[in-house]
C-alpha atoms as a PDB file:
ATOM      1  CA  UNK A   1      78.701  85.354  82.828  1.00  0.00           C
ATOM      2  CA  UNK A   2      76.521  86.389  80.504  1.00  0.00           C
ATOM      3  CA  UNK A   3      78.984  88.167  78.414  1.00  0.00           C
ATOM      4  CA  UNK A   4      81.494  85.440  78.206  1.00  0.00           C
ATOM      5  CA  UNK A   5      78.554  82.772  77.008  1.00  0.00           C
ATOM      6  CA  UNK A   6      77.449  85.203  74.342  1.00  0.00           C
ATOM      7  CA  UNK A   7      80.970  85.452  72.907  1.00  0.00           C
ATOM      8  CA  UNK A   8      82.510  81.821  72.910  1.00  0.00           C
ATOM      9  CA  UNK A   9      80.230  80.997  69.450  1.00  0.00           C
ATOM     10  CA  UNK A  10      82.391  84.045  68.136  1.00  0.00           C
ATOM     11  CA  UNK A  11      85.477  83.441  69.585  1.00  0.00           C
ATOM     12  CA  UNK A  12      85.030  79.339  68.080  1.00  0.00           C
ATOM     13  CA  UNK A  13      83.816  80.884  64.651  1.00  0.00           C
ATOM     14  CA  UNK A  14      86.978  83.278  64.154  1.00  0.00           C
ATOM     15  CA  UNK A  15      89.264  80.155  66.064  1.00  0.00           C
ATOM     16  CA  UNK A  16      87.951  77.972  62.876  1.00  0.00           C
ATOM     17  CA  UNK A  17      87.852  80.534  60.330  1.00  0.00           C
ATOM     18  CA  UNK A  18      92.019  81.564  61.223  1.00  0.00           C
ATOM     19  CA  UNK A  19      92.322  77.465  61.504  1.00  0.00           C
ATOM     20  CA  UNK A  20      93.537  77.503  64.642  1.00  0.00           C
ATOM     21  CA  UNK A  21      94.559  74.229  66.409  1.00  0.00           C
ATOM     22  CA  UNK A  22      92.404  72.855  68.935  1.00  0.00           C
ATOM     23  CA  UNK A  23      94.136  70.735  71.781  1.00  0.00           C
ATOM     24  CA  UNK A  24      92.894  70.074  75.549  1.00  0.00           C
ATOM     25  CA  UNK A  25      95.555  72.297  76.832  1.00  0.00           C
ATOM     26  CA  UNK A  26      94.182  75.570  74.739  1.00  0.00           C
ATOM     27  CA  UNK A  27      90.858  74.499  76.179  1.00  0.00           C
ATOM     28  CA  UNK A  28      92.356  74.430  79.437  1.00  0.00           C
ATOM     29  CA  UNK A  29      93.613  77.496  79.428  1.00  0.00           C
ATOM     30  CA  UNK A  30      91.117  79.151  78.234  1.00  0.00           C
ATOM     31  CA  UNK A  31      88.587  77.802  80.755  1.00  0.00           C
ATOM     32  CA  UNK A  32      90.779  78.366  83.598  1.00  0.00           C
ATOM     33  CA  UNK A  33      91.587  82.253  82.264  1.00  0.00           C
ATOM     34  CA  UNK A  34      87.511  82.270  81.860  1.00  0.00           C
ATOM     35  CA  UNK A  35      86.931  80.901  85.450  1.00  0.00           C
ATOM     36  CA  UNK A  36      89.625  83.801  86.898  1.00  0.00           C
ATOM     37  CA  UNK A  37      88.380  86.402  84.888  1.00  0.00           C
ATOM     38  CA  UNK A  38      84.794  85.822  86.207  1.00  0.00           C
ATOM     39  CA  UNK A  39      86.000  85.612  90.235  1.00  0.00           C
ATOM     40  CA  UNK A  40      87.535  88.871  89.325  1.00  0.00           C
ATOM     41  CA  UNK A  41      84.403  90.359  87.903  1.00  0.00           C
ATOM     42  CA  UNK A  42      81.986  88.951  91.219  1.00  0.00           C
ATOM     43  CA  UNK A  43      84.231  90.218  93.405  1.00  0.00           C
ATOM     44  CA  UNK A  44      84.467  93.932  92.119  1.00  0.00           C
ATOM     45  CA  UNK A  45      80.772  93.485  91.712  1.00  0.00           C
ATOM     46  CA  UNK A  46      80.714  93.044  95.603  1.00  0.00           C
ATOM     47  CA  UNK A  47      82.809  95.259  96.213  1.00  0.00           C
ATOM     48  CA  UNK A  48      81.058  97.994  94.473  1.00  0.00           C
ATOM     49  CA  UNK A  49      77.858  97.250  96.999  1.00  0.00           C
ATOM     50  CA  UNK A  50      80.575  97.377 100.126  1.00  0.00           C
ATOM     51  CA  UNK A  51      81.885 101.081  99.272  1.00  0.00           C
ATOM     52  CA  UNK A  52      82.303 104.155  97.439  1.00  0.00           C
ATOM     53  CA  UNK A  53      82.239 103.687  93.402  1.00  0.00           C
ATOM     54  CA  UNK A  54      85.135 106.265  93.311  1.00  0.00           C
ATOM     55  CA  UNK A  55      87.346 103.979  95.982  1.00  0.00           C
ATOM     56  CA  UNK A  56      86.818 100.418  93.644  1.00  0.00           C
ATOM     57  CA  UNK A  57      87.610 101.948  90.560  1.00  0.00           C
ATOM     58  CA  UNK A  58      90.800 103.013  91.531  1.00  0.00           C
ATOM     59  CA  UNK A  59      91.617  99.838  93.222  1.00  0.00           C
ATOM     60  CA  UNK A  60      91.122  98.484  89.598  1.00  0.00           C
ATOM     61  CA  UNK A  61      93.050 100.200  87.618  1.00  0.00           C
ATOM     62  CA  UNK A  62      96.224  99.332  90.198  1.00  0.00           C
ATOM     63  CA  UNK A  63      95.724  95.789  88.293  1.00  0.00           C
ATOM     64  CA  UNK A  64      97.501  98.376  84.937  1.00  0.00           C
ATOM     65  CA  UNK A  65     100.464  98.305  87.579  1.00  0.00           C
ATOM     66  CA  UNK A  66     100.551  94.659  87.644  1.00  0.00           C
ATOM     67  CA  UNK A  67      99.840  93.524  84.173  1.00  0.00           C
ATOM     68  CA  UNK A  68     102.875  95.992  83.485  1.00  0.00           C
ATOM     69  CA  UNK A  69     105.301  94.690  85.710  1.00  0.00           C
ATOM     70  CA  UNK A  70     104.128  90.809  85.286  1.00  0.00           C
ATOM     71  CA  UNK A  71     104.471  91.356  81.382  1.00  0.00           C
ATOM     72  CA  UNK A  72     107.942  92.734  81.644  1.00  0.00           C
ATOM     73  CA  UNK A  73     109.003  90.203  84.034  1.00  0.00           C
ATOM     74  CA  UNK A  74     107.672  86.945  82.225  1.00  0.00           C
ATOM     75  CA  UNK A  75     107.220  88.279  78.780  1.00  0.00           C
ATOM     76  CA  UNK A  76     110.381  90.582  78.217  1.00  0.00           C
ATOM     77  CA  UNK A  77     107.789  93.388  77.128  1.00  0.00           C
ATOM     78  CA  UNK A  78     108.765  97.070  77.174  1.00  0.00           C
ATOM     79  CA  UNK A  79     106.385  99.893  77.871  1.00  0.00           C
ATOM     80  CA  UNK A  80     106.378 102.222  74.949  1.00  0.00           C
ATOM     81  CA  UNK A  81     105.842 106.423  75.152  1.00  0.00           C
ATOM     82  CA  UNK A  82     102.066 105.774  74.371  1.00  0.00           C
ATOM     83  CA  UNK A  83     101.087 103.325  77.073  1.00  0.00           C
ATOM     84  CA  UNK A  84     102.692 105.571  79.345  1.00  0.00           C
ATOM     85  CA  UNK A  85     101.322 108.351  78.247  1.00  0.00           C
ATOM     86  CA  UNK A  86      97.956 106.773  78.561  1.00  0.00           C
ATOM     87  CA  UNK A  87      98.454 105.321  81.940  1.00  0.00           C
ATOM     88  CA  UNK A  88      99.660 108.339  83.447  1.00  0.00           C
ATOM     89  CA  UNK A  89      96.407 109.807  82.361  1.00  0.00           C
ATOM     90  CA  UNK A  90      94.439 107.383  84.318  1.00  0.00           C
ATOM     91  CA  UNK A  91      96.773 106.582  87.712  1.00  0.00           C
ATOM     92  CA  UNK A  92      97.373 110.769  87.954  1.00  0.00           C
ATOM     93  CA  UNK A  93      93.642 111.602  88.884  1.00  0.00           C
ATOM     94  CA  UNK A  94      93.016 108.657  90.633  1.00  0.00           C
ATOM     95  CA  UNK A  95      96.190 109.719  92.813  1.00  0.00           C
ATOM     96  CA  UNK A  96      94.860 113.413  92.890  1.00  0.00           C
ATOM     97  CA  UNK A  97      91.701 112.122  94.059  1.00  0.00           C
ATOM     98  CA  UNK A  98      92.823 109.560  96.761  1.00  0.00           C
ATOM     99  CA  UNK A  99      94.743 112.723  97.746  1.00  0.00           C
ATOM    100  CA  UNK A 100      91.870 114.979  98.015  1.00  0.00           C
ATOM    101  CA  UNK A 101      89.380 112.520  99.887  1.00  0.00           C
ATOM    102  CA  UNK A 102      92.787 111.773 102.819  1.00  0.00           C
ATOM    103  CA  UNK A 103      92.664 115.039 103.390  1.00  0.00           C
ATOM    104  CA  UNK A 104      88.874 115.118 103.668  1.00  0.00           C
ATOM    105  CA  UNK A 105      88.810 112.588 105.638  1.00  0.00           C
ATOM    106  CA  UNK A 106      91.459 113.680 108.377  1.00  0.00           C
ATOM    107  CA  UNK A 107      89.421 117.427 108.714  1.00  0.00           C
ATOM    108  CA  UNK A 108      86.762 115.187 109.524  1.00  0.00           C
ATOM    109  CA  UNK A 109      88.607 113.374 111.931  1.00  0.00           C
ATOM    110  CA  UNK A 110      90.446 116.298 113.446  1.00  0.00           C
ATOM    111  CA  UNK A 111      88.654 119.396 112.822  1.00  0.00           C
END
């Protein structure tokens, strides 16, 4: 919370400087993206008390999945070589790894 009070003086002094247009609906919508954004944030933060650090993180970057597939969907946006690239590089170890702790997890099951 603390983060997004700190930067709304910014964010207003660069929205005047590029003399943007205010209007209750941008105001809207950014309050309602602000209000989202934080549940997001308190619930990974509880989350990261409830388990593993390893087992959150990857649940967060499956969001990369979803802003992907929304944006192409309702924006018409393509993925280029270097997002891929990049996001390969991020979901391949955290697929090795989810990988690696099943199988831990079923020698400790059945030994």
């Amino acid at each position: 919370m603390l983060n997004y009070l700190l930067l709304l003086p910014a964010a207003g002094f660069m929205a005047w400087w590029e003399g943007a247009e205010w209007t209750i609906q941008l105001l809207l919508n950014a309050l309602g993206s602000a209000v989202f954004i934080l549940g997001y944030n308190i619930s990974v933060l509880l989350a990261y008390r409830q388990v593993d650090a390893s087992q959150v993180t990857s649940a967060e970057y499956t969001g990369l999945i979803w802003a992907v597939a929304l944006g192409w969907v309702l924006f018409a946006e393509q993925p280029d070589l270097w997002f891929l690239t990049g996001s390969a590089m991020i979901v391949i170890p955290l697929v090795m790894i989810g990988i690696q702790q099943g199988r831990r997890n079923r020698h400790r099951i059945h030994p």
